[in-house]
PDB file of N, CA and C in Angstrom:
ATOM      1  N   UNK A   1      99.914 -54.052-103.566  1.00  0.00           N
ATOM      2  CA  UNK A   1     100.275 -55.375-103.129  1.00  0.00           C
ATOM      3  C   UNK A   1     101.008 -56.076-104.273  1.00  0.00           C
ATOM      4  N   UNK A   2     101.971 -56.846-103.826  1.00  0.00           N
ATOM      5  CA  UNK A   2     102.736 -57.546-104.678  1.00  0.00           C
ATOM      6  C   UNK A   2     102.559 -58.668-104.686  1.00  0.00           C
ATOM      7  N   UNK A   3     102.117 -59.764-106.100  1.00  0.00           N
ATOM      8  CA  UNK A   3     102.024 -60.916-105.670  1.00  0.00           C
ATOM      9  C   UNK A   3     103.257 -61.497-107.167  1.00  0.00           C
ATOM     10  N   UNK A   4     103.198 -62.692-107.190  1.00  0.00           N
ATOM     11  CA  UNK A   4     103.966 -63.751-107.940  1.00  0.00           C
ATOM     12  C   UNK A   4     103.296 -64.508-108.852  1.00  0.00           C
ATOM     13  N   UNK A   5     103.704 -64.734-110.209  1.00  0.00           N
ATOM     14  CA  UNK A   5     102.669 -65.391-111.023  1.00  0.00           C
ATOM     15  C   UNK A   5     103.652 -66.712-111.647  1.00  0.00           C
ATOM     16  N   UNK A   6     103.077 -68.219-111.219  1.00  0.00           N
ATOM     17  CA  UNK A   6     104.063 -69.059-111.911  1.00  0.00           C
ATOM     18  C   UNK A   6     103.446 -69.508-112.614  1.00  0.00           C
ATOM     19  N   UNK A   7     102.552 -69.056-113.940  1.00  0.00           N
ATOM     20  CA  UNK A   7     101.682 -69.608-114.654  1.00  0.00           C
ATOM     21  C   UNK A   7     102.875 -69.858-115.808  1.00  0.00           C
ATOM     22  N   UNK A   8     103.844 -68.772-116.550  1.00  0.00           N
ATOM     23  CA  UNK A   8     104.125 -68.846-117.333  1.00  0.00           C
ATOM     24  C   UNK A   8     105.894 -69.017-116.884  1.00  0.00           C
ATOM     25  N   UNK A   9     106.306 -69.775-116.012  1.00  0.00           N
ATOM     26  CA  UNK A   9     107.645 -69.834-115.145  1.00  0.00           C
ATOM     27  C   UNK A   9     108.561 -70.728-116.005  1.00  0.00           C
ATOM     28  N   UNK A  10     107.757 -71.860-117.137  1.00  0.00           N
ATOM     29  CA  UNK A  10     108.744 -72.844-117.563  1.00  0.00           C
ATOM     30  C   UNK A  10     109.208 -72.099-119.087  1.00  0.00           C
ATOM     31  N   UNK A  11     108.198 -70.925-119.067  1.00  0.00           N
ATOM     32  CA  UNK A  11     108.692 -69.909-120.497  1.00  0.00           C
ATOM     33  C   UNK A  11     109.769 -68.501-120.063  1.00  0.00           C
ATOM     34  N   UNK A  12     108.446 -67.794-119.313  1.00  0.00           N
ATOM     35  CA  UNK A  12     109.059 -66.414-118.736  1.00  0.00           C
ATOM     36  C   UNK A  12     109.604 -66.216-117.303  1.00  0.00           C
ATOM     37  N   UNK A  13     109.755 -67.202-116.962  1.00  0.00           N
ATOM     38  CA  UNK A  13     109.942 -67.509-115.300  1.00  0.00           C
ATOM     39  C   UNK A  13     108.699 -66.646-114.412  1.00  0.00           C
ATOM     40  N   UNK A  14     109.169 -66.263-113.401  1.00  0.00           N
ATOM     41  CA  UNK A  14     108.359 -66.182-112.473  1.00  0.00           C
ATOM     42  C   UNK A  14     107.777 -64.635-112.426  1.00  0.00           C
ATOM     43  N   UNK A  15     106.927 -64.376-112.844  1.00  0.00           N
ATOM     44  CA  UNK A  15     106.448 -62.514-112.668  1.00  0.00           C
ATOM     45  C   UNK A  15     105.989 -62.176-111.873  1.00  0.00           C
ATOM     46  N   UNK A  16     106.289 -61.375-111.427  1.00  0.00           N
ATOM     47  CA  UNK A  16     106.368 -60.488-110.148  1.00  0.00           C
ATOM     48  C   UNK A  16     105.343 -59.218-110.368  1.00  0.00           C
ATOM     49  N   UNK A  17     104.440 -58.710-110.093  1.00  0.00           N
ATOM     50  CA  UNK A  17     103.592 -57.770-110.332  1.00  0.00           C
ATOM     51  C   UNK A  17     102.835 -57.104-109.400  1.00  0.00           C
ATOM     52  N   UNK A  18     102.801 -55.649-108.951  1.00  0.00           N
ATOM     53  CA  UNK A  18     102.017 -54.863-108.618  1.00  0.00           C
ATOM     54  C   UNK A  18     100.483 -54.926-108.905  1.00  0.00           C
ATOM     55  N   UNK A  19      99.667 -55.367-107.742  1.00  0.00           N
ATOM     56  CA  UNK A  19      98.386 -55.503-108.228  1.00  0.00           C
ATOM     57  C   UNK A  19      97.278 -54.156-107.095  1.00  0.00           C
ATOM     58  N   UNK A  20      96.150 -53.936-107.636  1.00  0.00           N
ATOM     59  CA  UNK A  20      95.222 -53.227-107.031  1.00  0.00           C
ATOM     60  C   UNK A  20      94.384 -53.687-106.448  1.00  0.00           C
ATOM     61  N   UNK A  21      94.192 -54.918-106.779  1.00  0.00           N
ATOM     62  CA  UNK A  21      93.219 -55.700-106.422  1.00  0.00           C
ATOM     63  C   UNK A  21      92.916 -57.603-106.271  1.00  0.00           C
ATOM     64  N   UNK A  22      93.066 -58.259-105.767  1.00  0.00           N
ATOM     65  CA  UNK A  22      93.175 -59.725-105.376  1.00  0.00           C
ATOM     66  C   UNK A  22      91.628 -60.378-105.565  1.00  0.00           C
ATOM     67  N   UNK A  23      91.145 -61.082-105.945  1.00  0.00           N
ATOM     68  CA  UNK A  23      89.881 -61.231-105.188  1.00  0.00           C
ATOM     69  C   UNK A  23      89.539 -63.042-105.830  1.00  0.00           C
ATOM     70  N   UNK A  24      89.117 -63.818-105.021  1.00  0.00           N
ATOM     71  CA  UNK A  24      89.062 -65.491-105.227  1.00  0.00           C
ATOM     72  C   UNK A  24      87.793 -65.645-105.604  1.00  0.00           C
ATOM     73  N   UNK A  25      87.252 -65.854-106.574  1.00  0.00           N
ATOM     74  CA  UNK A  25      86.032 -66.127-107.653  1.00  0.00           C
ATOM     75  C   UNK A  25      85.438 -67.384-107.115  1.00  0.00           C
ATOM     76  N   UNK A  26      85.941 -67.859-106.074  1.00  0.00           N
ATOM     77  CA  UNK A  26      85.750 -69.698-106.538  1.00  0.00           C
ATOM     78  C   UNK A  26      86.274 -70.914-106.949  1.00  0.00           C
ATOM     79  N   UNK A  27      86.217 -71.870-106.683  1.00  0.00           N
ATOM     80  CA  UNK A  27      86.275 -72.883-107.803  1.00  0.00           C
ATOM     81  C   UNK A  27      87.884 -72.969-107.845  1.00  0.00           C
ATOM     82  N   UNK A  28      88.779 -72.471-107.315  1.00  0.00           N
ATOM     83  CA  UNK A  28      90.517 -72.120-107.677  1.00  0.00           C
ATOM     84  C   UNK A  28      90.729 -71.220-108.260  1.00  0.00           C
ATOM     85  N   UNK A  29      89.668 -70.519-108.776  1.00  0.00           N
ATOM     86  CA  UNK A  29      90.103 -69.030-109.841  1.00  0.00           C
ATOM     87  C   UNK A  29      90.091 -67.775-108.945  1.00  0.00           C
ATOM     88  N   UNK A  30      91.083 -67.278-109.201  1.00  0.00           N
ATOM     89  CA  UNK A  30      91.605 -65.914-108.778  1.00  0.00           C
ATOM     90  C   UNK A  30      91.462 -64.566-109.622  1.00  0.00           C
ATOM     91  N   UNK A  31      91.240 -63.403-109.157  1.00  0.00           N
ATOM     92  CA  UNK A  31      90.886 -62.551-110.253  1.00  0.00           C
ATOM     93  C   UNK A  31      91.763 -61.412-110.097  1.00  0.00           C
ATOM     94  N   UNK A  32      93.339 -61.169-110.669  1.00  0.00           N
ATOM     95  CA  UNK A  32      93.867 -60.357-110.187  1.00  0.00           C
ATOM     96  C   UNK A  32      93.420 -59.059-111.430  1.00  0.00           C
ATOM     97  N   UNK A  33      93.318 -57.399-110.551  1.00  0.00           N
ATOM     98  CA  UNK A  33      93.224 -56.662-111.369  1.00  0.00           C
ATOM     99  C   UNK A  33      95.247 -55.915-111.666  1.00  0.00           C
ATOM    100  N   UNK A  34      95.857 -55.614-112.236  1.00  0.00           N
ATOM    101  CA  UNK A  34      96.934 -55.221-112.354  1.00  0.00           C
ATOM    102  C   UNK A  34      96.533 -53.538-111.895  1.00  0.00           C
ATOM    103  N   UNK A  35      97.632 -52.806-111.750  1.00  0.00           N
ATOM    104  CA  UNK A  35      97.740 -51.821-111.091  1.00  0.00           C
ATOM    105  C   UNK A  35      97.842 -50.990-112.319  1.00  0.00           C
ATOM    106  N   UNK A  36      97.339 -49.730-112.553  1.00  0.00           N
ATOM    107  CA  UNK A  36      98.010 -48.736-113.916  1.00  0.00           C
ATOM    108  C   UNK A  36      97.171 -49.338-114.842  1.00  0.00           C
ATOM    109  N   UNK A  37      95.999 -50.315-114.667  1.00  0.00           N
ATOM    110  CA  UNK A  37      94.983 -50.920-115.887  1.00  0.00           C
ATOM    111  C   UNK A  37      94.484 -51.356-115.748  1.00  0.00           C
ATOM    112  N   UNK A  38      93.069 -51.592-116.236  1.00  0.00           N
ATOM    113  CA  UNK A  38      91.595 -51.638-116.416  1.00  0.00           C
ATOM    114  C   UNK A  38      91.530 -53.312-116.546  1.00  0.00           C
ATOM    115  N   UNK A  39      92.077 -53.341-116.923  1.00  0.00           N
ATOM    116  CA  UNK A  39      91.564 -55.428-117.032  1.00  0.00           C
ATOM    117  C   UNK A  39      92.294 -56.231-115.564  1.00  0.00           C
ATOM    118  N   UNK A  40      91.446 -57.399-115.829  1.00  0.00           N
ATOM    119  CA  UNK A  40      91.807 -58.033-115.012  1.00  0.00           C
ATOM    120  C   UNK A  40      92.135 -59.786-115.205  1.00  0.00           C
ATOM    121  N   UNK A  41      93.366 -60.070-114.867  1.00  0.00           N
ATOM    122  CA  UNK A  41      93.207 -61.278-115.056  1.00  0.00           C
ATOM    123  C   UNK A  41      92.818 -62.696-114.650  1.00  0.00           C
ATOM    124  N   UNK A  42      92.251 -63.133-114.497  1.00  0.00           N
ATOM    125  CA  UNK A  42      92.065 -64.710-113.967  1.00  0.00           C
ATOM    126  C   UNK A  42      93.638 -65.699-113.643  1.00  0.00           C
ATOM    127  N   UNK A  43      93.545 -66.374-113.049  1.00  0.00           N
ATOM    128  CA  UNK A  43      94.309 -67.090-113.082  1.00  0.00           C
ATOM    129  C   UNK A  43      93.964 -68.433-111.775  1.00  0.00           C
ATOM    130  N   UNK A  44      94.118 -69.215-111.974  1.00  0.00           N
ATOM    131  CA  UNK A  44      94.460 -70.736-110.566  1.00  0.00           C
ATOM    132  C   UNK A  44      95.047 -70.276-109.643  1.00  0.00           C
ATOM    133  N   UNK A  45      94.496 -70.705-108.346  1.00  0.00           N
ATOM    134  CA  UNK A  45      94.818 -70.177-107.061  1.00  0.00           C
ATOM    135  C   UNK A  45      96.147 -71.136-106.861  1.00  0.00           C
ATOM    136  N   UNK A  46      96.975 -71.901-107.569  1.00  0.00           N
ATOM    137  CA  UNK A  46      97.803 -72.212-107.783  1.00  0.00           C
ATOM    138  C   UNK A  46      98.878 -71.623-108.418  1.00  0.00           C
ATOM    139  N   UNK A  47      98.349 -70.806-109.323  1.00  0.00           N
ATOM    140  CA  UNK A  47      99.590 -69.859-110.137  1.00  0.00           C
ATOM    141  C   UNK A  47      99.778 -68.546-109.809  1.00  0.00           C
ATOM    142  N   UNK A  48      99.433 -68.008-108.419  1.00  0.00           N
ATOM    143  CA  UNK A  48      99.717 -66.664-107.882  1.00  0.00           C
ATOM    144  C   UNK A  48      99.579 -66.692-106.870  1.00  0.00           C
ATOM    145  N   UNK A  49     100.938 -66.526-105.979  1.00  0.00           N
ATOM    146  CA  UNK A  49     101.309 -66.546-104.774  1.00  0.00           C
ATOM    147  C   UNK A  49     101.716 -65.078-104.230  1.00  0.00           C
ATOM    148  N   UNK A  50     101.200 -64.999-102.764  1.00  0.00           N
ATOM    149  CA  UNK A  50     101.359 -63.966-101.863  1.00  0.00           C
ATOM    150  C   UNK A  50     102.735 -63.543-101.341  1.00  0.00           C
ATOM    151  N   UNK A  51     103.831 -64.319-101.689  1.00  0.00           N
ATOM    152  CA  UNK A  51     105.052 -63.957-101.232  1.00  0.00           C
ATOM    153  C   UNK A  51     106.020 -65.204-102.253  1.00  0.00           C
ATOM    154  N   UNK A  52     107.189 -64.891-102.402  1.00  0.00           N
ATOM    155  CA  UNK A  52     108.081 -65.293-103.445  1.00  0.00           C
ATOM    156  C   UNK A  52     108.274 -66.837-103.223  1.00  0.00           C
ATOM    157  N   UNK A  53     108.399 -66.912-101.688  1.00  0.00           N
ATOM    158  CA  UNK A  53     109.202 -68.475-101.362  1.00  0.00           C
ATOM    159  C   UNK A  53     108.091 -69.578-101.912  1.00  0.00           C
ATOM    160  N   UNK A  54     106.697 -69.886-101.858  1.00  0.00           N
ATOM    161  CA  UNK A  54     106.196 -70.581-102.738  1.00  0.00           C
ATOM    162  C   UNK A  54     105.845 -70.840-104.038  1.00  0.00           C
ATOM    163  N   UNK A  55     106.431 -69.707-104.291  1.00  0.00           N
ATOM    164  CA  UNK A  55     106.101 -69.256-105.870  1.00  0.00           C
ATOM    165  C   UNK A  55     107.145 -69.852-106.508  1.00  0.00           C
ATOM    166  N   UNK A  56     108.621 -70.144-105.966  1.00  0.00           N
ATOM    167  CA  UNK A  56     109.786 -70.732-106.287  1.00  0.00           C
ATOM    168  C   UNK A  56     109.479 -72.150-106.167  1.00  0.00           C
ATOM    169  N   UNK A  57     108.933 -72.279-104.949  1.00  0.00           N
ATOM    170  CA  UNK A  57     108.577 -73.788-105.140  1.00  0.00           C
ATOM    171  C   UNK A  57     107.902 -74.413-105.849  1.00  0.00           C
ATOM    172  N   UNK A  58     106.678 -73.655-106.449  1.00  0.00           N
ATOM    173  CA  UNK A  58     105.824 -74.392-107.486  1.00  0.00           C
ATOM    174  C   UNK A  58     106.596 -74.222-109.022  1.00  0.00           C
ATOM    175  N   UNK A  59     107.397 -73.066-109.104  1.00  0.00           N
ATOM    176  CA  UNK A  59     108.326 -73.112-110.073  1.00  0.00           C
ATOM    177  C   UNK A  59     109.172 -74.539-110.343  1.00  0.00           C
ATOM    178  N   UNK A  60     109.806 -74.575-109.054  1.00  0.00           N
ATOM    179  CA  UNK A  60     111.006 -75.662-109.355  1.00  0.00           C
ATOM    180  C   UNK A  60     110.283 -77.337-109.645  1.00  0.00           C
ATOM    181  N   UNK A  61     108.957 -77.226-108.909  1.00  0.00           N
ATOM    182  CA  UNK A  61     108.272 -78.190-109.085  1.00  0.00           C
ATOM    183  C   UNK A  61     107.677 -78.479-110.615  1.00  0.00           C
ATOM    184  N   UNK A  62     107.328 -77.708-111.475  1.00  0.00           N
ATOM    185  CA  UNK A  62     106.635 -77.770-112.725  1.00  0.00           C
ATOM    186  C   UNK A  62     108.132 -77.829-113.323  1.00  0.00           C
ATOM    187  N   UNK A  63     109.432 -77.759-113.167  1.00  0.00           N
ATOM    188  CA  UNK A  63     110.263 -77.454-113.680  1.00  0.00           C
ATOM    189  C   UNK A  63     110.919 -79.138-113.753  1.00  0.00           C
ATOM    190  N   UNK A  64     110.791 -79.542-112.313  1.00  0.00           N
ATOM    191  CA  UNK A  64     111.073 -81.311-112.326  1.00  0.00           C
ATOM    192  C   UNK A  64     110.230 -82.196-112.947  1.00  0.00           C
ATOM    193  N   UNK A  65     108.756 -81.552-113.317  1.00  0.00           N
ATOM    194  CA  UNK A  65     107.508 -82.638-114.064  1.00  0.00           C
ATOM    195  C   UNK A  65     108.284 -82.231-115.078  1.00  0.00           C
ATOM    196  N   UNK A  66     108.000 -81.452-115.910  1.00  0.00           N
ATOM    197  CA  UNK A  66     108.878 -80.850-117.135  1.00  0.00           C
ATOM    198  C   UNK A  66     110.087 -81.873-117.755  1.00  0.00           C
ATOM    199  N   UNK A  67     110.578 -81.635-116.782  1.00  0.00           N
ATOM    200  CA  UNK A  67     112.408 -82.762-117.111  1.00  0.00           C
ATOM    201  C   UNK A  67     111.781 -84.362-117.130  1.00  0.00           C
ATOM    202  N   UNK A  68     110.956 -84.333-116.082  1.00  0.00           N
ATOM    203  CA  UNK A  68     110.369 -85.949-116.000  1.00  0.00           C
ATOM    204  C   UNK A  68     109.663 -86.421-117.272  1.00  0.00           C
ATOM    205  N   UNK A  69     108.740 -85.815-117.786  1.00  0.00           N
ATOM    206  CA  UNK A  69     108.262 -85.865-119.144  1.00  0.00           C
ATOM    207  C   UNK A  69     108.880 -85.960-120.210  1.00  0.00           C
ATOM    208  N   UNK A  70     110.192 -85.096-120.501  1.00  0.00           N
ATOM    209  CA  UNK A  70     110.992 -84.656-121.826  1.00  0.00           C
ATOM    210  C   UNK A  70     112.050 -86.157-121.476  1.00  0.00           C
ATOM    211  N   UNK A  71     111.905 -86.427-120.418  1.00  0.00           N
ATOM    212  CA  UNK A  71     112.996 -87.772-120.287  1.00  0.00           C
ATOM    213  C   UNK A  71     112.603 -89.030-120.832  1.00  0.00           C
ATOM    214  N   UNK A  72     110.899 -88.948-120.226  1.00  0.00           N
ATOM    215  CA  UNK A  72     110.289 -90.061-120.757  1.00  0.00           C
ATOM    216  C   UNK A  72     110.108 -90.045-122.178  1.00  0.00           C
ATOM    217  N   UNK A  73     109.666 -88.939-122.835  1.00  0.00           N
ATOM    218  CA  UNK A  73     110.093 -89.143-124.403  1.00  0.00           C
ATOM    219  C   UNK A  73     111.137 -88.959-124.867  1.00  0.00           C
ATOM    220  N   UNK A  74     112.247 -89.010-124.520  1.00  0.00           N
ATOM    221  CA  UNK A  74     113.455 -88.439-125.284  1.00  0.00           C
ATOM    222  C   UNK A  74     113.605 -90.715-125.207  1.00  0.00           C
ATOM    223  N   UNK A  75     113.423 -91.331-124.010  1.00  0.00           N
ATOM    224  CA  UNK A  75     113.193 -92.523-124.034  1.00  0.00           C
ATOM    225  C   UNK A  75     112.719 -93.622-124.787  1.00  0.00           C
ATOM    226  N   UNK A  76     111.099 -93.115-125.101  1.00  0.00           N
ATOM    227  CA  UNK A  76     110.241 -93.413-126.354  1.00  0.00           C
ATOM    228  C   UNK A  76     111.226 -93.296-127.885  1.00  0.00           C
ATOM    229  N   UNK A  77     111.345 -91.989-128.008  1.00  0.00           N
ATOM    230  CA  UNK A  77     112.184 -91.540-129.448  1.00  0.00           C
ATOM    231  C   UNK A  77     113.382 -92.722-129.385  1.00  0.00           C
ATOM    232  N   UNK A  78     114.172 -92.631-128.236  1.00  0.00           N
ATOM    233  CA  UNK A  78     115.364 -94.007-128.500  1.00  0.00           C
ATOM    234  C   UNK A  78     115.129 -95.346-128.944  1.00  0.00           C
ATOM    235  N   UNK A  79     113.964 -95.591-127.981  1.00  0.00           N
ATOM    236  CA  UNK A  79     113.307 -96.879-128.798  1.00  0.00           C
ATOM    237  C   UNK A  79     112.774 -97.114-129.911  1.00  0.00           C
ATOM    238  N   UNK A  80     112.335 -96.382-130.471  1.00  0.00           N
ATOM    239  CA  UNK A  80     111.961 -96.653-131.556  1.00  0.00           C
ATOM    240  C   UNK A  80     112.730 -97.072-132.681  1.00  0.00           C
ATOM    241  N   UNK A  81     112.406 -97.617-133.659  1.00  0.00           N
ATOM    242  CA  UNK A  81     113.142 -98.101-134.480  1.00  0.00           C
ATOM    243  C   UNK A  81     112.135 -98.501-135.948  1.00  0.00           C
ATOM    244  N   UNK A  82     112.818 -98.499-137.230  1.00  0.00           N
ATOM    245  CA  UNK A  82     111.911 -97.521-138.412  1.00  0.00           C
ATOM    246  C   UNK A  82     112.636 -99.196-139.104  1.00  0.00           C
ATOM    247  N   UNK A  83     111.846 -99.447-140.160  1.00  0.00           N
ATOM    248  CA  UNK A  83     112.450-101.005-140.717  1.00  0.00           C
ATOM    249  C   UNK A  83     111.959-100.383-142.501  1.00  0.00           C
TER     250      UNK A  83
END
């Protein structure tokens, strides 16, 4: 099974990965095992999606907070002023 990981999307974009195993812990935590290896990772039932088209969307979405933030301080930094 193939799922989508947008945990690390505003660094490495969006990863795409072969998994063996899926399984929901609870609480929003997800427990994917990877395929070809023994560990398994955790992750927010928010940051690994079952098919690409939401996975883009939560991408582009963390991608507009992102810009919204760096705007508001790039804002702050203008104002300021040093005497």
């Amino acid at each position: 099974m193939k799922v989508w990981i947008t945990k690390y999307a505003l660094t490495a974009g969006i990863i795409e990965v072969e998994v063996m195993q899926l399984m929901y812990l609870g609480h929003g935590i997800v427990a994917v095992t990877l395929e070809n290896d023994t560990r398994s990772i955790n992750l927010c039932s928010d940051e690994c999606y079952l098919s690409k088209e939401p996975a883009i969307q939560k991408a582009e979405e963390m991608r507009q907070k992102k810009i919204a933030s760096l705007k508001k301080q790039i804002e702050k930094l203008e104002e300021m002023r040093f005497e």
